[in-house]
N, C-alpha and C. Protein backbone atom coordinates (compact mmCIF):
# COMPACT_ATOMS: atom_id res chain seq x y z
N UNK A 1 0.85 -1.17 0.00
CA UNK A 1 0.00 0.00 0.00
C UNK A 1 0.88 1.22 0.00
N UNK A 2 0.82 2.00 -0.97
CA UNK A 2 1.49 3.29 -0.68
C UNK A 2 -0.10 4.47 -0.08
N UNK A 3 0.98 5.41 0.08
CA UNK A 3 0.14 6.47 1.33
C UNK A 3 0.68 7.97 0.75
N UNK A 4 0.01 8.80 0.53
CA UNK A 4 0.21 10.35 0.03
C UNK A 4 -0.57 10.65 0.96
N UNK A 5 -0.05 12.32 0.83
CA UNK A 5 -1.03 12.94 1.59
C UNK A 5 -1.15 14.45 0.60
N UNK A 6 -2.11 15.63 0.91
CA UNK A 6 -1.77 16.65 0.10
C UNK A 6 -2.54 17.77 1.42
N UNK A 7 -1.69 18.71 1.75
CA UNK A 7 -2.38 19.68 2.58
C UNK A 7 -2.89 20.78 2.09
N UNK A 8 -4.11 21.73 2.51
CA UNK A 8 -4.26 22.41 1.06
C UNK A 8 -4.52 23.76 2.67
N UNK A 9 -4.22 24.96 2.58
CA UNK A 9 -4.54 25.91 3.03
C UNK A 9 -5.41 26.63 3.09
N UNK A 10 -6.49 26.49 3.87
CA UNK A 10 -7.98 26.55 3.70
C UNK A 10 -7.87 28.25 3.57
N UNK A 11 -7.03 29.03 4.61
CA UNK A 11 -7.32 30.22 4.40
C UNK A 11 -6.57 31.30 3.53
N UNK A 12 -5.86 30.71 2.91
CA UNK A 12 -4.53 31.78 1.99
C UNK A 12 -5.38 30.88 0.66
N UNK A 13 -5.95 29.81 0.62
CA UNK A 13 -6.29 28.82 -0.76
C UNK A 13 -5.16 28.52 -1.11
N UNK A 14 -4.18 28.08 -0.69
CA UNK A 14 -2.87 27.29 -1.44
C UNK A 14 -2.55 26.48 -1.02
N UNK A 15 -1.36 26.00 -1.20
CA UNK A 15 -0.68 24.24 -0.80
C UNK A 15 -0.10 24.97 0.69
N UNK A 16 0.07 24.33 1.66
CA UNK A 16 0.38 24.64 2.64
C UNK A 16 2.09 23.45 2.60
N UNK A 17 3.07 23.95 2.34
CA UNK A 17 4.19 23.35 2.51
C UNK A 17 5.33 23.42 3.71
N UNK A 18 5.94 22.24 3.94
CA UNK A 18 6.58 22.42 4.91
C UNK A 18 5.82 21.94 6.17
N UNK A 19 4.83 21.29 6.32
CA UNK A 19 4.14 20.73 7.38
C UNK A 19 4.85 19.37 7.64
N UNK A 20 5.21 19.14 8.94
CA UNK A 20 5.54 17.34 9.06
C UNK A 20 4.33 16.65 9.03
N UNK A 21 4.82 15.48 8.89
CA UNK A 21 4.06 14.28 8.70
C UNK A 21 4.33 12.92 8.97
N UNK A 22 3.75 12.44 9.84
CA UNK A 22 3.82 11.00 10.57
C UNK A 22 3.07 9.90 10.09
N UNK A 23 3.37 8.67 9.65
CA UNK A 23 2.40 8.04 9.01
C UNK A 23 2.86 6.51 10.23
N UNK A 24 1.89 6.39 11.12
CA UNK A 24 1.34 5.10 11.69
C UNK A 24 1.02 3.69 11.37
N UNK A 25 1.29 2.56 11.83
CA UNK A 25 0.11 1.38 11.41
C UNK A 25 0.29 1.02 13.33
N UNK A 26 -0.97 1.16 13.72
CA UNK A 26 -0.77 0.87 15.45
C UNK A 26 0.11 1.73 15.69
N UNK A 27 0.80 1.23 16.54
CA UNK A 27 1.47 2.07 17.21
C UNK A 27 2.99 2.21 16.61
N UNK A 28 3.26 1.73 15.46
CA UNK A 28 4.20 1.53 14.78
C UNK A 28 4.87 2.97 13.66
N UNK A 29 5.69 3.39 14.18
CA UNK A 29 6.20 4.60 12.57
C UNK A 29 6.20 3.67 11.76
N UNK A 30 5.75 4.20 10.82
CA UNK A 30 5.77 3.04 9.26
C UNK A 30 6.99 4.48 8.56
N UNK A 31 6.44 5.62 8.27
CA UNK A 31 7.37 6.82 7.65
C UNK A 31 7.01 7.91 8.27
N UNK A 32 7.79 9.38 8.20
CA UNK A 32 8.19 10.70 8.09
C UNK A 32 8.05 11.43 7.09
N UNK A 33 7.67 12.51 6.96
CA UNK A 33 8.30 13.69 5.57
C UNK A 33 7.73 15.08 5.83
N UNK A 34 7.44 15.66 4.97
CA UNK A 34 6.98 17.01 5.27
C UNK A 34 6.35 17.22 3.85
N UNK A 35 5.61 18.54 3.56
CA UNK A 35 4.71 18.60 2.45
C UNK A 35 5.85 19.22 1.67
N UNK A 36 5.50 19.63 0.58
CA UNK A 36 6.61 20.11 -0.68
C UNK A 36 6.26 21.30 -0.79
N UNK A 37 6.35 21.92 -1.58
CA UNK A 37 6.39 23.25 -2.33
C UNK A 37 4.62 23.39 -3.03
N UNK A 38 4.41 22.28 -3.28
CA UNK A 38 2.85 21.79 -3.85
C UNK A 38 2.06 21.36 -2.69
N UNK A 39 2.43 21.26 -1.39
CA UNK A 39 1.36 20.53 -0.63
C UNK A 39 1.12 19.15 -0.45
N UNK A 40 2.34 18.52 -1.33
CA UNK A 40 2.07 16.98 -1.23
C UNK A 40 3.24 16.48 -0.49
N UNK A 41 2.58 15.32 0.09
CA UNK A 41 4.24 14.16 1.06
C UNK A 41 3.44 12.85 0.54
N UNK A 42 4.18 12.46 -0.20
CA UNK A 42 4.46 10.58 -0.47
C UNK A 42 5.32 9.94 0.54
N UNK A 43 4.32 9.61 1.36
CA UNK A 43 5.29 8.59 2.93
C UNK A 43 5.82 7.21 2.82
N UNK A 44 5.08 6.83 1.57
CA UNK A 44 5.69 5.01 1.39
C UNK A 44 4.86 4.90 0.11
N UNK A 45 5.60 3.51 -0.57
CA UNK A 45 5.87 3.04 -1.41
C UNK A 45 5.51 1.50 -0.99
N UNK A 46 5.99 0.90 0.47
CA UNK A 46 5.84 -0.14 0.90
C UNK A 46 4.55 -0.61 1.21
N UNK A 47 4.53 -1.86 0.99
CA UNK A 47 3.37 -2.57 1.22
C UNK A 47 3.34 -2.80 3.20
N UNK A 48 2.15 -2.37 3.41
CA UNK A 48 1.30 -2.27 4.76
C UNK A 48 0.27 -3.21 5.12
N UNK A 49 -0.21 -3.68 6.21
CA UNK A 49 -0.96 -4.69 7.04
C UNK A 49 -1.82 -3.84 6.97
N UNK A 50 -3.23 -4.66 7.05
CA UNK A 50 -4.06 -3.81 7.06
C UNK A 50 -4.44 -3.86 8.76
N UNK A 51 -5.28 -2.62 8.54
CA UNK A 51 -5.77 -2.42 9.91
C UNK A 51 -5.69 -0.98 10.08
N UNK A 52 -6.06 -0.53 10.75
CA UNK A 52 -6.06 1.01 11.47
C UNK A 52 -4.68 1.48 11.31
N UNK A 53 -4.81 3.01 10.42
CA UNK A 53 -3.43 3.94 10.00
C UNK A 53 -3.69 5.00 10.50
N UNK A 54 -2.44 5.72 11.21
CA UNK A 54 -2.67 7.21 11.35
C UNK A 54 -1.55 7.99 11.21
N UNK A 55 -2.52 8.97 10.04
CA UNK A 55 -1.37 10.53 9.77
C UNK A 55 -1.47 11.21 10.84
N UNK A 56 -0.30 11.92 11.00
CA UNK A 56 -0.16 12.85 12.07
C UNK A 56 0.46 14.02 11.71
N UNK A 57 -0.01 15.72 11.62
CA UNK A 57 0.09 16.18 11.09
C UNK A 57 0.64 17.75 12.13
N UNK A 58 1.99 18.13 12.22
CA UNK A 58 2.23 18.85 13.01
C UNK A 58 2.23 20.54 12.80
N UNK A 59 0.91 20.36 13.06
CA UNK A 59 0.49 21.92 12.57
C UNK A 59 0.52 23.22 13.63
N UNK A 60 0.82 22.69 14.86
CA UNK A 60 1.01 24.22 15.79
C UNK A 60 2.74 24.72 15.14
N UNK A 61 3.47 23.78 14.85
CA UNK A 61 4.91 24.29 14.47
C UNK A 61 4.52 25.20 13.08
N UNK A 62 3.90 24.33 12.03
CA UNK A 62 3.42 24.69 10.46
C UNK A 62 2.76 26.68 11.09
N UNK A 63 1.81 26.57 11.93
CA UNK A 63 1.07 27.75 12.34
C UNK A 63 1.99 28.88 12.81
N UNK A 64 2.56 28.16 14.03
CA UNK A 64 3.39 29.59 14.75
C UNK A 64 4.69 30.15 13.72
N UNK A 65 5.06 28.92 12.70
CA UNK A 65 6.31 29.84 11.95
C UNK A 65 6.05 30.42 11.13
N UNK A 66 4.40 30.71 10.99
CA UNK A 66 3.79 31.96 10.55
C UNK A 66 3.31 32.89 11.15
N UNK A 67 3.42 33.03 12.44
CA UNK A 67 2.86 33.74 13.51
C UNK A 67 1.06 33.76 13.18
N UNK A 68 0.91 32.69 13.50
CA UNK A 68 -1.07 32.61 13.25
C UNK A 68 -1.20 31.69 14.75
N UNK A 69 -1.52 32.11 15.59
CA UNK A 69 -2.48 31.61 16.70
C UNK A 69 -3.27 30.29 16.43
N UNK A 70 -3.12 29.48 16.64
CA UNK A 70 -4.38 28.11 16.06
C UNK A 70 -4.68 27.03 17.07
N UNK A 71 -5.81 26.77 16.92
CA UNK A 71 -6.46 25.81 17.96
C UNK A 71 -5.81 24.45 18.20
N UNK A 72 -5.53 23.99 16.95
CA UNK A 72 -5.16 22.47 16.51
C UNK A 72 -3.18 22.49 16.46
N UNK A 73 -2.76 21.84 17.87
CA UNK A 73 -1.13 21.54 17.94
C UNK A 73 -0.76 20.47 17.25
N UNK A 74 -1.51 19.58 16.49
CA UNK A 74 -1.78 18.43 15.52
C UNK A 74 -3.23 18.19 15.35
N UNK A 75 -3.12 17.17 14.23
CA UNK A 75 -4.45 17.09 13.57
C UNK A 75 -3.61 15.61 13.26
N UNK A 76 -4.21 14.51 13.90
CA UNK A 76 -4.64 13.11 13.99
C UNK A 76 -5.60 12.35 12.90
N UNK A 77 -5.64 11.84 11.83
CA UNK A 77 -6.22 11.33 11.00
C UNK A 77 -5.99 9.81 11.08
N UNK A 78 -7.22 9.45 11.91
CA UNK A 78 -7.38 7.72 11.70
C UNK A 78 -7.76 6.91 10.95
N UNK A 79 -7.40 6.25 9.63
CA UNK A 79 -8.24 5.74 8.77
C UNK A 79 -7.91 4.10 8.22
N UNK A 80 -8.73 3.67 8.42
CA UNK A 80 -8.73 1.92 8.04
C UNK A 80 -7.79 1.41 6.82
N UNK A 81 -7.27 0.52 6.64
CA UNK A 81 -6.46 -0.32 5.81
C UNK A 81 -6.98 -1.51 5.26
N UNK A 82 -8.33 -1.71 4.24
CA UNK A 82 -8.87 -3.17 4.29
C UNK A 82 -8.10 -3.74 3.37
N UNK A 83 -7.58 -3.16 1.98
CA UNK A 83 -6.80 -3.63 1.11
C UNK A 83 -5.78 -2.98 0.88
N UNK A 84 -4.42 -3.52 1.47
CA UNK A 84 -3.24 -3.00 1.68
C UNK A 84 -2.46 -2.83 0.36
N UNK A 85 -2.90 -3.50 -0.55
CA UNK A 85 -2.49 -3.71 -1.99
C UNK A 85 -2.93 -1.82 -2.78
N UNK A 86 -3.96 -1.18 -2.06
CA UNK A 86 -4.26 -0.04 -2.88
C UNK A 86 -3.80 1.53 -2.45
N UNK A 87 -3.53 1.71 -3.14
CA UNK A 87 -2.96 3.38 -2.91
C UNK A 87 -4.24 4.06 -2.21
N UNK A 88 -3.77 4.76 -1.06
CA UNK A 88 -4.84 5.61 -0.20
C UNK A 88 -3.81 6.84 0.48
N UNK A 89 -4.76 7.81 -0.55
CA UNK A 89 -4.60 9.46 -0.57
C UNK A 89 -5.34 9.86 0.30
N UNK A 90 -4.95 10.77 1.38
CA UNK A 90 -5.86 11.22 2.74
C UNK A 90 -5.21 12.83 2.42
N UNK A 91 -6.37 13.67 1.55
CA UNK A 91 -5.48 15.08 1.83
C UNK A 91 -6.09 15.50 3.08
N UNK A 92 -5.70 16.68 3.82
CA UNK A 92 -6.08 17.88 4.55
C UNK A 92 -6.02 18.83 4.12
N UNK A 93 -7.69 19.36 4.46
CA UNK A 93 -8.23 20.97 4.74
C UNK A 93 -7.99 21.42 5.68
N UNK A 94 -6.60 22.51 5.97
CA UNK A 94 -6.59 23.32 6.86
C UNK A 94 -7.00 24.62 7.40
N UNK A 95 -7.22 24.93 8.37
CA UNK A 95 -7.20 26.24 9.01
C UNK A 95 -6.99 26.34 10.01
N UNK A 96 -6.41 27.40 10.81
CA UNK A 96 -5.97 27.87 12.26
C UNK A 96 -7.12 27.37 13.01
N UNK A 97 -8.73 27.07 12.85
CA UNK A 97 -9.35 26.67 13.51
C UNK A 97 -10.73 25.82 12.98
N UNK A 98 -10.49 25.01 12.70
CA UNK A 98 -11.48 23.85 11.69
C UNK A 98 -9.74 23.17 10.94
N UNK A 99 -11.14 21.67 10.01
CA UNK A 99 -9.90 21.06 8.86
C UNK A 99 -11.27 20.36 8.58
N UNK A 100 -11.00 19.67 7.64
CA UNK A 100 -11.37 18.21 6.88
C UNK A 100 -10.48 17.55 6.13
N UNK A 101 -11.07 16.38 5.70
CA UNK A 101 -10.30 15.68 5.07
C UNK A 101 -11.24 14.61 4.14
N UNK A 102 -10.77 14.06 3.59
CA UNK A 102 -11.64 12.71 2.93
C UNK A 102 -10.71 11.51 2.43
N UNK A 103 -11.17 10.98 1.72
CA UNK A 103 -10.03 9.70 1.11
C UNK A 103 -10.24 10.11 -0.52
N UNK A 104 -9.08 10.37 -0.57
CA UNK A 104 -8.78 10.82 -1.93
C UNK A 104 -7.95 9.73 -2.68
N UNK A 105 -8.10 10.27 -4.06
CA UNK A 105 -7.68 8.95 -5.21
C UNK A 105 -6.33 9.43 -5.80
């Protein structure tokens, strides 16, 4: 299973780059990276167990080295693994106070 992610900047409307990123299986680091210049981090390539994954997304650092005040010191994204064989894209909608997300292709 490979794993992307894409952060998008809910309130400027752009790629939000330079955010870390933690990618989970349990309690396990599977990978690391940070977003690009575009908003995207490709964390693996490797094939994954399925079961419960979580991005972890370190956004009070991403916030304050813009001097923006924000609610969220990370943003935790838990999402299932049934077929480890398929690519699963999880972007984030950010803002200093709200996000979403979905499973993207």
């Amino acid at each position: 299973m490979s794993v992307s992610t894409h952060v998008l900047d809910a309130v400027a409307g752009r790629p939000a780059a330079g955010v870390a990123v933690r990618l989970y299986a349990g309690d396990e680091l599977l990978a690391e990276g940070s977003t690009d210049a575009d908003g995207r981090c490709r964390l693996t390539e490797e094939a994954t167990v399925a079961g419960p994954h979580r991005l972890v997304f370190a956004t009070g650092p991403w916030f304050a080295d813009r001097e923006v005040a924000a609610f969220w010191p990370e943003v935790t994204l838990t999402f299932a693994v049934t077929a480890p064989a398929e690519h699963h894209h999880v972007p984030l909608l950010l803002s200093p106070f709200a996000y979403s997300t979905y499973r993207g292709s």
